[in-house]
N, C-alpha and C. Protein backbone atom coordinates (compact mmCIF):
# COMPACT_ATOMS: atom_id res chain seq x y z
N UNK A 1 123.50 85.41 115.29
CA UNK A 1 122.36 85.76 116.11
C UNK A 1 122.41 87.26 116.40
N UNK A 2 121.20 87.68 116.12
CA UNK A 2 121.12 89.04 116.45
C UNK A 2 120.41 89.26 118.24
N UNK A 3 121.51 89.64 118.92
CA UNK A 3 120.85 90.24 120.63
C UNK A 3 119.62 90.96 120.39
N UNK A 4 119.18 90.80 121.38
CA UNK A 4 118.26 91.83 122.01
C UNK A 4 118.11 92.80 122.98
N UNK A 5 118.33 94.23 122.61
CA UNK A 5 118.71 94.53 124.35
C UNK A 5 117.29 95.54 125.16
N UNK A 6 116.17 95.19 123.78
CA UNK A 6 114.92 96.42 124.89
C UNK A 6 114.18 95.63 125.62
N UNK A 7 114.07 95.82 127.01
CA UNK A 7 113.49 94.75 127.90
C UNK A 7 112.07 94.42 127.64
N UNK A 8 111.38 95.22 127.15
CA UNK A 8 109.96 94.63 126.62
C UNK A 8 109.60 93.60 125.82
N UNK A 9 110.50 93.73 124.80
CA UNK A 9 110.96 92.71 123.55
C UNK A 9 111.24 91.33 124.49
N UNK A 10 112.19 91.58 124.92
CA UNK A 10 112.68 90.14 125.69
C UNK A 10 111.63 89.47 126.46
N UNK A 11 111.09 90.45 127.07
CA UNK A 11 109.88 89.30 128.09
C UNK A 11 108.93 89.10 127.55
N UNK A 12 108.86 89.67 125.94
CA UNK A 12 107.69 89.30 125.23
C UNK A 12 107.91 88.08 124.80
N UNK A 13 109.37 88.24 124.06
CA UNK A 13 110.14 86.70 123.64
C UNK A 13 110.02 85.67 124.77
N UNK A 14 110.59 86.14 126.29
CA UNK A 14 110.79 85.21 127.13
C UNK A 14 109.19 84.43 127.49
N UNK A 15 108.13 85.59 127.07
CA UNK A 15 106.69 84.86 128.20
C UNK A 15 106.55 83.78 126.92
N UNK A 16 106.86 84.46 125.38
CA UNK A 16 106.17 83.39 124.35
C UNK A 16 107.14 81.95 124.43
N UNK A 17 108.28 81.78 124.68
CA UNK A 17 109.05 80.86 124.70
C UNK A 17 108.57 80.33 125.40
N UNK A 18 108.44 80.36 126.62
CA UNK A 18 107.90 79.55 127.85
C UNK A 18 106.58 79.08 127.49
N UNK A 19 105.83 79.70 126.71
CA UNK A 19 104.70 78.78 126.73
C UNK A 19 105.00 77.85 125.20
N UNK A 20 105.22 78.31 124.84
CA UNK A 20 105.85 77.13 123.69
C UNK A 20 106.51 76.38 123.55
N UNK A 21 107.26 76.29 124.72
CA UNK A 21 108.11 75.22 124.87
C UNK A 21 107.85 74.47 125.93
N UNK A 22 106.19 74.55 126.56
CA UNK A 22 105.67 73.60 127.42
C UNK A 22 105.34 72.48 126.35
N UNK A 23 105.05 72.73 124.80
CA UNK A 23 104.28 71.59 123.90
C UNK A 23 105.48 71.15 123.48
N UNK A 24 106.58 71.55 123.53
CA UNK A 24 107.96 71.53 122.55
C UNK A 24 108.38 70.37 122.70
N UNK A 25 109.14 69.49 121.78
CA UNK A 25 109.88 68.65 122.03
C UNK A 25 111.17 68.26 122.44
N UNK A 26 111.77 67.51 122.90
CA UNK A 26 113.44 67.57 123.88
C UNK A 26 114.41 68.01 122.79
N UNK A 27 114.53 67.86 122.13
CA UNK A 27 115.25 68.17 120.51
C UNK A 27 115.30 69.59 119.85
N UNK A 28 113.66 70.17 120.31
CA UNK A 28 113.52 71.53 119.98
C UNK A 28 113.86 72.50 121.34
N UNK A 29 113.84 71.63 122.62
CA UNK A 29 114.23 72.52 123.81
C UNK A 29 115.58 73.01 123.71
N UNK A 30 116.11 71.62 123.16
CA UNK A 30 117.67 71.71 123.13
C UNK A 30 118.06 72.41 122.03
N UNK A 31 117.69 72.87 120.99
CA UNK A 31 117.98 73.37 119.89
C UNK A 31 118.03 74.81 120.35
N UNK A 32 117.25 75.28 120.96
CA UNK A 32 116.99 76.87 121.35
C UNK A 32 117.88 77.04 122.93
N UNK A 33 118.57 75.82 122.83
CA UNK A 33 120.07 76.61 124.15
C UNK A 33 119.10 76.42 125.49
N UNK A 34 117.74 75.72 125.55
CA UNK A 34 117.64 75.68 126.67
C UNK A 34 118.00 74.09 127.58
N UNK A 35 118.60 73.77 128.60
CA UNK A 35 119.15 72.61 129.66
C UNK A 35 117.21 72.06 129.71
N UNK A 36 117.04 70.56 129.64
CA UNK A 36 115.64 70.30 130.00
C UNK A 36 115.62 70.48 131.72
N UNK A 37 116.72 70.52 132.20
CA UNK A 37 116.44 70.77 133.87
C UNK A 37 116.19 72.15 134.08
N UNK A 38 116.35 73.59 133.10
CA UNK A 38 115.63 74.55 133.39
C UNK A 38 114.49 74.88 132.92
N UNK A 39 113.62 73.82 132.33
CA UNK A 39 112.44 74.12 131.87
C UNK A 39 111.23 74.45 132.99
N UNK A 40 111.08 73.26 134.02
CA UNK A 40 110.03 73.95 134.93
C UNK A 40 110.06 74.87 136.15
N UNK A 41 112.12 75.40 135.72
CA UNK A 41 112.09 76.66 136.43
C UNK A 41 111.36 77.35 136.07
N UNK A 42 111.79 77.97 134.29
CA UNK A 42 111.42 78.34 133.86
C UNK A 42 109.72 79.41 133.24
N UNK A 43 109.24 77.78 133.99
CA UNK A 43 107.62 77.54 133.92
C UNK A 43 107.04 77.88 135.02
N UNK A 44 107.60 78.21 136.47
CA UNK A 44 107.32 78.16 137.61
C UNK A 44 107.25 79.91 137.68
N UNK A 45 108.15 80.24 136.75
CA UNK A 45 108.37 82.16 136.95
C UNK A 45 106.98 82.71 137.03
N UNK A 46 106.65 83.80 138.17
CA UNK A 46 106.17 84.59 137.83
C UNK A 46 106.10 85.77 136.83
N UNK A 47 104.65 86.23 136.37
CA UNK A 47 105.08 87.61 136.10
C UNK A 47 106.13 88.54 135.75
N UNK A 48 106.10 88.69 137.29
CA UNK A 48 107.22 89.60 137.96
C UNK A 48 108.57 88.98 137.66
N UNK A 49 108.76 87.56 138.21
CA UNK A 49 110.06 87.50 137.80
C UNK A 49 110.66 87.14 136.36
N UNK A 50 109.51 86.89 135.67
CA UNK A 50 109.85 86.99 134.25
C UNK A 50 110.20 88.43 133.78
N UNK A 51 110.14 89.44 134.54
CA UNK A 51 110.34 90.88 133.64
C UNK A 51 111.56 90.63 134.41
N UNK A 52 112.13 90.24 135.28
CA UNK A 52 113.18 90.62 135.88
C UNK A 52 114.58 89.43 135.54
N UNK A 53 113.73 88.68 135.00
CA UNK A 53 114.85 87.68 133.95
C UNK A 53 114.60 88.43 132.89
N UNK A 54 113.87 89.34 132.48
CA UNK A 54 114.42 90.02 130.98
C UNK A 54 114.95 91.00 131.04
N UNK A 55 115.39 91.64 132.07
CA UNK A 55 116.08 92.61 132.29
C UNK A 55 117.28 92.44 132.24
N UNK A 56 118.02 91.83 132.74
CA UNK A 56 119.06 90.70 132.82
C UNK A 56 119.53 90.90 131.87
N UNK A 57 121.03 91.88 131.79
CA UNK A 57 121.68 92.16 130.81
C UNK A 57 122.58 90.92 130.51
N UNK A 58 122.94 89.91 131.43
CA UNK A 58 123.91 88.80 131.29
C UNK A 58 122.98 87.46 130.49
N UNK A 59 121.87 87.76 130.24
CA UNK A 59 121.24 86.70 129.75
C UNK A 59 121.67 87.04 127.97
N UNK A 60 121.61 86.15 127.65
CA UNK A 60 121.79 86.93 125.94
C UNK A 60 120.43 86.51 125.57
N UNK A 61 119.33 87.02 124.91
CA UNK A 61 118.09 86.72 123.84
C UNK A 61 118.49 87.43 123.01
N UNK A 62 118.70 86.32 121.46
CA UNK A 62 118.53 87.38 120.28
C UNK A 62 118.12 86.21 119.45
N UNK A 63 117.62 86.52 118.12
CA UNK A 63 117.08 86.51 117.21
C UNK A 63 117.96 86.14 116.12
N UNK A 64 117.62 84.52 115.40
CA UNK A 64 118.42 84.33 114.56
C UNK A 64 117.16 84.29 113.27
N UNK A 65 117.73 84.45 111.80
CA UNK A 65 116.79 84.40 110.75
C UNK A 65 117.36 83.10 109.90
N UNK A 66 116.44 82.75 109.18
CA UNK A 66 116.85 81.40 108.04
C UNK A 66 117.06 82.56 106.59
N UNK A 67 118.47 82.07 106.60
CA UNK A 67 118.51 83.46 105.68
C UNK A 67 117.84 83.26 104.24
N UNK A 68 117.90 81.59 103.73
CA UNK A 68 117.14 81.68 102.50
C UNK A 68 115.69 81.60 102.38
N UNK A 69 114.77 81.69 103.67
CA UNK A 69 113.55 82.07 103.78
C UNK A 69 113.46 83.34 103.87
N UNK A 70 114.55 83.73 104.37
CA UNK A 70 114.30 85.43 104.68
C UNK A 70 114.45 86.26 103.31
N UNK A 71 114.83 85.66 102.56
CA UNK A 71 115.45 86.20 100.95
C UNK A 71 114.29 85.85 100.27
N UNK A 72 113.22 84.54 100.54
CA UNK A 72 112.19 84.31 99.57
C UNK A 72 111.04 85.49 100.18
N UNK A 73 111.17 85.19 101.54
CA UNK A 73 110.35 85.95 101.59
C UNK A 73 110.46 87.71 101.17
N UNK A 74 111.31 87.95 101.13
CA UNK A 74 111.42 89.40 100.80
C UNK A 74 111.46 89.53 99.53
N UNK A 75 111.37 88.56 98.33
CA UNK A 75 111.06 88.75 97.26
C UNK A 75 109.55 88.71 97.04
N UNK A 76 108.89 87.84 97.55
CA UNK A 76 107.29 87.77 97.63
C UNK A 76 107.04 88.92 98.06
N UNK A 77 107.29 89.78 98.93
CA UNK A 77 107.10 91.07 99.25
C UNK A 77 107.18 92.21 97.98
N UNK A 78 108.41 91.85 97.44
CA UNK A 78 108.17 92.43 96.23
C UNK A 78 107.36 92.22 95.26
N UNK A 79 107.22 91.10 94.93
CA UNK A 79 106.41 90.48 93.62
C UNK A 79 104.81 91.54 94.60
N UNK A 80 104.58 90.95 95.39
CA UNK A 80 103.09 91.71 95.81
C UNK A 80 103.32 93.20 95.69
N UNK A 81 104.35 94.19 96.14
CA UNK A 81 104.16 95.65 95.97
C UNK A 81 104.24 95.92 94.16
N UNK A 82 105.13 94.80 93.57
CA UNK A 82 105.25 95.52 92.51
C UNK A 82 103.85 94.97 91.92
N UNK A 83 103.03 94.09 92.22
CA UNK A 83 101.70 93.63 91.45
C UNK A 83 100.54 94.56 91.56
N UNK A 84 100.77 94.96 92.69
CA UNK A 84 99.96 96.08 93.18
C UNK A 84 100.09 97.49 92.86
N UNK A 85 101.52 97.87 92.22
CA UNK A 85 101.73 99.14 91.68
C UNK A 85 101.14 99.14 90.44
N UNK A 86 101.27 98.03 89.72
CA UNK A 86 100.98 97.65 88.27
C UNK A 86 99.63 97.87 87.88
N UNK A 87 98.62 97.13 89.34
CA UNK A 87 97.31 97.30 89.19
C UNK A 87 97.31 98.81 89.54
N UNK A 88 97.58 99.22 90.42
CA UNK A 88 97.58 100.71 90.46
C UNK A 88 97.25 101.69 89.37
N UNK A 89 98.77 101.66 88.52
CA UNK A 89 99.03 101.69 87.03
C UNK A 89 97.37 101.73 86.28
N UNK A 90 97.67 100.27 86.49
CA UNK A 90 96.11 100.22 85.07
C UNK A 90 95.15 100.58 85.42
N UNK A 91 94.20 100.99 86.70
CA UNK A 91 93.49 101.52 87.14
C UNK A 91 93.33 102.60 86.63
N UNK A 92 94.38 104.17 86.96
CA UNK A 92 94.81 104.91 86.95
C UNK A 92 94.80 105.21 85.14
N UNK A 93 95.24 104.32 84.49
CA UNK A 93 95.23 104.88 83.09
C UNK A 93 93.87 104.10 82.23
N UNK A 94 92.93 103.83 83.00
CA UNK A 94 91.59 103.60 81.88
C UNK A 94 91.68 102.52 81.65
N UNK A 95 91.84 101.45 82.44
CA UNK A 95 91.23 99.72 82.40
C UNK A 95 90.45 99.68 82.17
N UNK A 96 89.73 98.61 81.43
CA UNK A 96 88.24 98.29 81.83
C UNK A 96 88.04 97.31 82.94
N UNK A 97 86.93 97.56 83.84
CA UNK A 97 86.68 96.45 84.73
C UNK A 97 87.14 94.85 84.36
N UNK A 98 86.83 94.65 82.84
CA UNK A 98 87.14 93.11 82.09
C UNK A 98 88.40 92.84 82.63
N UNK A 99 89.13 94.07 82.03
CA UNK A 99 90.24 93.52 82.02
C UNK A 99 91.48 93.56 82.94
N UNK A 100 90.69 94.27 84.51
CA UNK A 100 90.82 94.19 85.50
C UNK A 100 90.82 92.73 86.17
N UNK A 101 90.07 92.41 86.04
CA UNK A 101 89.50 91.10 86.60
C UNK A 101 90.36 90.23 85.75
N UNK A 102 90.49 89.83 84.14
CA UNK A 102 91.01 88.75 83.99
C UNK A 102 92.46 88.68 84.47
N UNK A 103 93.56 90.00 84.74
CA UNK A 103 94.62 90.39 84.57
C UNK A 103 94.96 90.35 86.36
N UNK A 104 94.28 91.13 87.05
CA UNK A 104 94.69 90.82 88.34
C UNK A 104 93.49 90.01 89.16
N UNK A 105 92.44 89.21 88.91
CA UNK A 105 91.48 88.91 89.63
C UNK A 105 90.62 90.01 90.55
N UNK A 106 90.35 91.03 89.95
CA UNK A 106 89.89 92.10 90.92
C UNK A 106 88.41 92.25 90.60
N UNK A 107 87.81 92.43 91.26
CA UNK A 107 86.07 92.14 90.97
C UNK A 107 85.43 93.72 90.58
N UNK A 108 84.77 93.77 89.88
CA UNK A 108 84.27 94.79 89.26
C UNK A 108 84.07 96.27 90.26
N UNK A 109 83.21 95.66 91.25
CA UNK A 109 83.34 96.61 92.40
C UNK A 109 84.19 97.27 92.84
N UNK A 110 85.69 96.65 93.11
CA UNK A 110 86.39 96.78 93.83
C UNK A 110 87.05 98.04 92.85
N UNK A 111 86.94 97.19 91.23
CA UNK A 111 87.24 98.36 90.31
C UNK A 111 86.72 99.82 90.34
N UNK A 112 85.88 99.57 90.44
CA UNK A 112 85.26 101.30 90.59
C UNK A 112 85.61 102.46 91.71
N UNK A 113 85.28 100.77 93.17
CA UNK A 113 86.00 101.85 93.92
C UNK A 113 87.50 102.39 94.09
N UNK A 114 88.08 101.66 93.62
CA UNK A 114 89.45 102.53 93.60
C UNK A 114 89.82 103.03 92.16
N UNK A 115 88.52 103.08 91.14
CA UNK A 115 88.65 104.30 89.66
C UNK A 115 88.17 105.72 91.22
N UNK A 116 87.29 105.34 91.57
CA UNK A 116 86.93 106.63 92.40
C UNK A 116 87.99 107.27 93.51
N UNK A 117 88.30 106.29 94.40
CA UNK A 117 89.49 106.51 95.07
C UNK A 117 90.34 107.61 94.50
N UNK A 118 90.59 107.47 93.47
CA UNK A 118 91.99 107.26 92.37
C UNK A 118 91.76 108.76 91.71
N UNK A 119 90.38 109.19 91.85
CA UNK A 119 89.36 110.17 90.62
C UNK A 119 90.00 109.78 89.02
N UNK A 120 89.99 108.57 89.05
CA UNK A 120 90.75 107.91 87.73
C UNK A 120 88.87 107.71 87.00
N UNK A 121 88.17 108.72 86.45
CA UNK A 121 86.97 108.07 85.91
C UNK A 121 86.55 108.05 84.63
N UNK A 122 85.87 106.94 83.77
CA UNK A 122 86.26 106.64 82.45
C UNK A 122 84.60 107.25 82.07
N UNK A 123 84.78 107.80 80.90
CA UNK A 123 83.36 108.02 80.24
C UNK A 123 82.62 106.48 80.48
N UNK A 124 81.45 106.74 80.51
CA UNK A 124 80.40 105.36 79.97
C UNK A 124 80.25 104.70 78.66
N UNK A 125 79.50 103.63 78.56
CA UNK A 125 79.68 103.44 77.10
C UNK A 125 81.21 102.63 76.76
N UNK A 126 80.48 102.46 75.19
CA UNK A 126 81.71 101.66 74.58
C UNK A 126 82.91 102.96 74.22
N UNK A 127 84.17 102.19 73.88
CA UNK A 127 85.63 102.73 73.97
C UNK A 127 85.10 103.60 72.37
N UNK A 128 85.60 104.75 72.25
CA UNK A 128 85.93 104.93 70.89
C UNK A 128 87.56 104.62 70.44
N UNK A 129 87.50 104.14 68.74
CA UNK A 129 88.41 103.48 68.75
C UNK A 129 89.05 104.65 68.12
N UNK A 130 90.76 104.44 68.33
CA UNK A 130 91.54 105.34 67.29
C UNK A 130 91.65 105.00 65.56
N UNK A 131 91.61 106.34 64.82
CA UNK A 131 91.55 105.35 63.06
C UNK A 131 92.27 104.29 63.18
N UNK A 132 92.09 103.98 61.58
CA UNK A 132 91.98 102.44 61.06
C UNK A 132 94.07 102.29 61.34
N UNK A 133 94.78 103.33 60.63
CA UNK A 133 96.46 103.07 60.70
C UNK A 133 96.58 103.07 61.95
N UNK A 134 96.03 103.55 63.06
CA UNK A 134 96.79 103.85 64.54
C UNK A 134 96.53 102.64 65.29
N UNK A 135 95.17 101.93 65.13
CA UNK A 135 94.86 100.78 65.20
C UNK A 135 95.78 99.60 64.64
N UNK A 136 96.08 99.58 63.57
CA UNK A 136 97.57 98.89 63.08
C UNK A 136 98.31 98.62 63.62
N UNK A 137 99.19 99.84 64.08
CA UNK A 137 100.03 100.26 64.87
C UNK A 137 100.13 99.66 66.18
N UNK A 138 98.76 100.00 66.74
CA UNK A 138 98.66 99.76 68.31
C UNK A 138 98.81 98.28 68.23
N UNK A 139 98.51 97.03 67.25
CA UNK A 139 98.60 95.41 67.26
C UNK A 139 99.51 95.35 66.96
N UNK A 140 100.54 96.10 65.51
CA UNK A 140 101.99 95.16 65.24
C UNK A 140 102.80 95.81 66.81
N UNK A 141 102.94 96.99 67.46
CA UNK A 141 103.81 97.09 68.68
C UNK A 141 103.51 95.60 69.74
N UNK A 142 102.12 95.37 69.79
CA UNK A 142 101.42 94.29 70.78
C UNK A 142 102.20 92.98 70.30
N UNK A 143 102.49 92.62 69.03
CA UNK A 143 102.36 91.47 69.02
C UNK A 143 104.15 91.69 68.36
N UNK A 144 104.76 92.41 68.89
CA UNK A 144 106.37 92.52 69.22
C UNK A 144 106.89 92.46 69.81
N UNK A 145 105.61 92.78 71.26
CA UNK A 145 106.26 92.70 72.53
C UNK A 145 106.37 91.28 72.57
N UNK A 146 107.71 90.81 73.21
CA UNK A 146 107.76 89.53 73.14
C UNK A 146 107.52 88.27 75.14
N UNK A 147 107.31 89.61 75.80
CA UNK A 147 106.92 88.99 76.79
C UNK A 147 105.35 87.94 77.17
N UNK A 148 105.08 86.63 77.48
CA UNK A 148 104.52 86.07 77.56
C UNK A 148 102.91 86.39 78.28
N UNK A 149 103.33 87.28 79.01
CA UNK A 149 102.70 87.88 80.64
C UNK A 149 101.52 88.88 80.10
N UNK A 150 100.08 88.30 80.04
CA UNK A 150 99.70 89.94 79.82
C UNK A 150 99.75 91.06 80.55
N UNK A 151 99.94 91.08 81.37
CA UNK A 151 99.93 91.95 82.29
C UNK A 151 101.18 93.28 81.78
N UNK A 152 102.51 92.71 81.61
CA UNK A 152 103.29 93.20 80.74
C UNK A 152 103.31 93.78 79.69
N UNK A 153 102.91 92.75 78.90
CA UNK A 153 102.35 93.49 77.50
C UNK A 153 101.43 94.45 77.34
N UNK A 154 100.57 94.76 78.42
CA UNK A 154 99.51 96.00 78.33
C UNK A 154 100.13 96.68 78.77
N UNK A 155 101.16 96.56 79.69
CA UNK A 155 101.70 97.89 80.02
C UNK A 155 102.99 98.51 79.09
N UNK A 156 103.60 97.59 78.62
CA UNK A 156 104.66 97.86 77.63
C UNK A 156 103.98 98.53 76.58
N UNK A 157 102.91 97.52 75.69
CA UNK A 157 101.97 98.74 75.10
C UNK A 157 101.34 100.14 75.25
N UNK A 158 101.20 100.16 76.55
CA UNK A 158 100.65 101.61 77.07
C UNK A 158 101.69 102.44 77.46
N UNK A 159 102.72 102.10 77.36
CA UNK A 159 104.10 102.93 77.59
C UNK A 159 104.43 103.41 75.85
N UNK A 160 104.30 102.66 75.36
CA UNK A 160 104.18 103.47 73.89
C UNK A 160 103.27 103.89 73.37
N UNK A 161 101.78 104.03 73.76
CA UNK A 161 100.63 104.63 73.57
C UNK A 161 100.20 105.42 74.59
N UNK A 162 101.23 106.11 75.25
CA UNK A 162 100.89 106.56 76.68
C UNK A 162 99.29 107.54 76.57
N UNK A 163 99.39 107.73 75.46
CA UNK A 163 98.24 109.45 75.18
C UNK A 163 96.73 108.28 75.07
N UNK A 164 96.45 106.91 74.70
CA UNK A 164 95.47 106.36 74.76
C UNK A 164 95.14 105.15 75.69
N UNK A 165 93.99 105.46 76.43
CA UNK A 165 93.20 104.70 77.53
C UNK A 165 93.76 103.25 77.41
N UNK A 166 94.35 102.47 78.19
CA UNK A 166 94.11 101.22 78.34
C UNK A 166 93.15 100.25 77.80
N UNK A 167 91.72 101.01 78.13
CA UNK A 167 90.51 99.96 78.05
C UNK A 167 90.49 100.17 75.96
N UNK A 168 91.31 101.13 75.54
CA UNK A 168 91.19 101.68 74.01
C UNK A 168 92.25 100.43 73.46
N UNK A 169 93.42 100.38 74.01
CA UNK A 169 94.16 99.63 73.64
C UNK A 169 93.74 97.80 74.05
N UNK A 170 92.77 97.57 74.77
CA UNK A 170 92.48 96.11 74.70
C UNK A 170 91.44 96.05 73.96
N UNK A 171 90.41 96.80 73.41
CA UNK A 171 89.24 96.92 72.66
C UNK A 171 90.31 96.59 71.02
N UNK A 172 91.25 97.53 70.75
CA UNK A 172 92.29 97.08 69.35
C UNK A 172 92.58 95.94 69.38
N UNK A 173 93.08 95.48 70.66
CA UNK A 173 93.73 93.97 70.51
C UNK A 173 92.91 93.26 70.21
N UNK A 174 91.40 93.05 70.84
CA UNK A 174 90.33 92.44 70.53
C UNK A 174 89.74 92.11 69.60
N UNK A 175 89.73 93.31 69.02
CA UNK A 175 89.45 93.40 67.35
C UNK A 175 90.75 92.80 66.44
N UNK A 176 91.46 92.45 66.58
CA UNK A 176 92.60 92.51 65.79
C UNK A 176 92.18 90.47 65.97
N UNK A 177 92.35 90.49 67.67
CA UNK A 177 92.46 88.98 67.48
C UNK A 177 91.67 88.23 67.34
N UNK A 178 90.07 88.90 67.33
CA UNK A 178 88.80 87.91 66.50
C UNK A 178 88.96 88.06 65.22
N UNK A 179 89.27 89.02 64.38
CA UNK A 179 89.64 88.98 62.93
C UNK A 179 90.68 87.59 62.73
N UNK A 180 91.30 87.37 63.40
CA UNK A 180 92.67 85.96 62.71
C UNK A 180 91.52 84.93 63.25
């Protein structure tokens, strides 16, 4: 258990406990260290004397965590910053709205405004493509990458095509994979 020692914290903890543990059950009173004979002391506190039970350096309040929720959750934290850098990423290097949307669910709008945000802004019009060998090129690297994920694979691709647009490199793939 981690203490608590800033008195604001505590009577924030102490006012929310008390009211949550008017619905609580005898099992959950008892679980959190409180006696059921100090509950409608408890409940009876004023205000006032609730700041002055949190002042109360002899009381201990602290804070325990579930550590393997605390571990999932801090990976979901990641998975979201790093999903969001990624979209970042493709924004930033010449997505097309399409392939915005199929790749992170992001709605066309939302695309533009953060190409603008970003001053990430793509000519109009269709992609021009690179010649016929570079085009080659750009599908056998694509279809080497051996990760499942598109999301991955456009970027692994665009890490070796760094000098051409995103929206250039899914227009190749496109072409490549209505031809088979």
């Amino acid at each position: 258990m981690l203490p608590l020692q800033d008195t604001q914290v505590r009577l924030v903890l102490l006012n929310h406990v008390t009211v949550r543990l008017a619905d609580a059950a005898q099992d959950e009173i008892h679980a959190a260290g409180i006696e059921s004979e100090l509950l409608p002391h408890l409940r009876q506190l004023s205000a006032v004397d609730l700041s002055r039970l949190a002042a109360m350096r002899s009381l201990t309040i602290g804070v325990a965590f579930d550590g393997a929720a605390l571990k999932a959750g801090l990976r979901a934290v990641a998975l979201v910053n790093e999903a969001k850098a990624l979209e970042t990423y493709f924004i930033r290097h010449g997505a097309s709205t399409h392939l915005m949307s199929a790749l992170f669910k992001v709605r066309r709008k939302l695309t533009l405004k953060r190409r603008r945000d970003f001053d990430a802004r793509r000519p109009a019009g269709r992609v021009r493509l690179p010649d016929y060998a570079t085009r080659e090129r750009i599908y056998q690297a694509w279809r080497a990458i051996a990760d499942p994920t598109p999301r991955v694979r456009y970027y692994r691709l665009h890490q070796e095509f760094q000098h051409i647009p995103i929206a250039v490199l899914e227009a190749v793939i496109r072409e490549f994979e209505a031809d088979e």
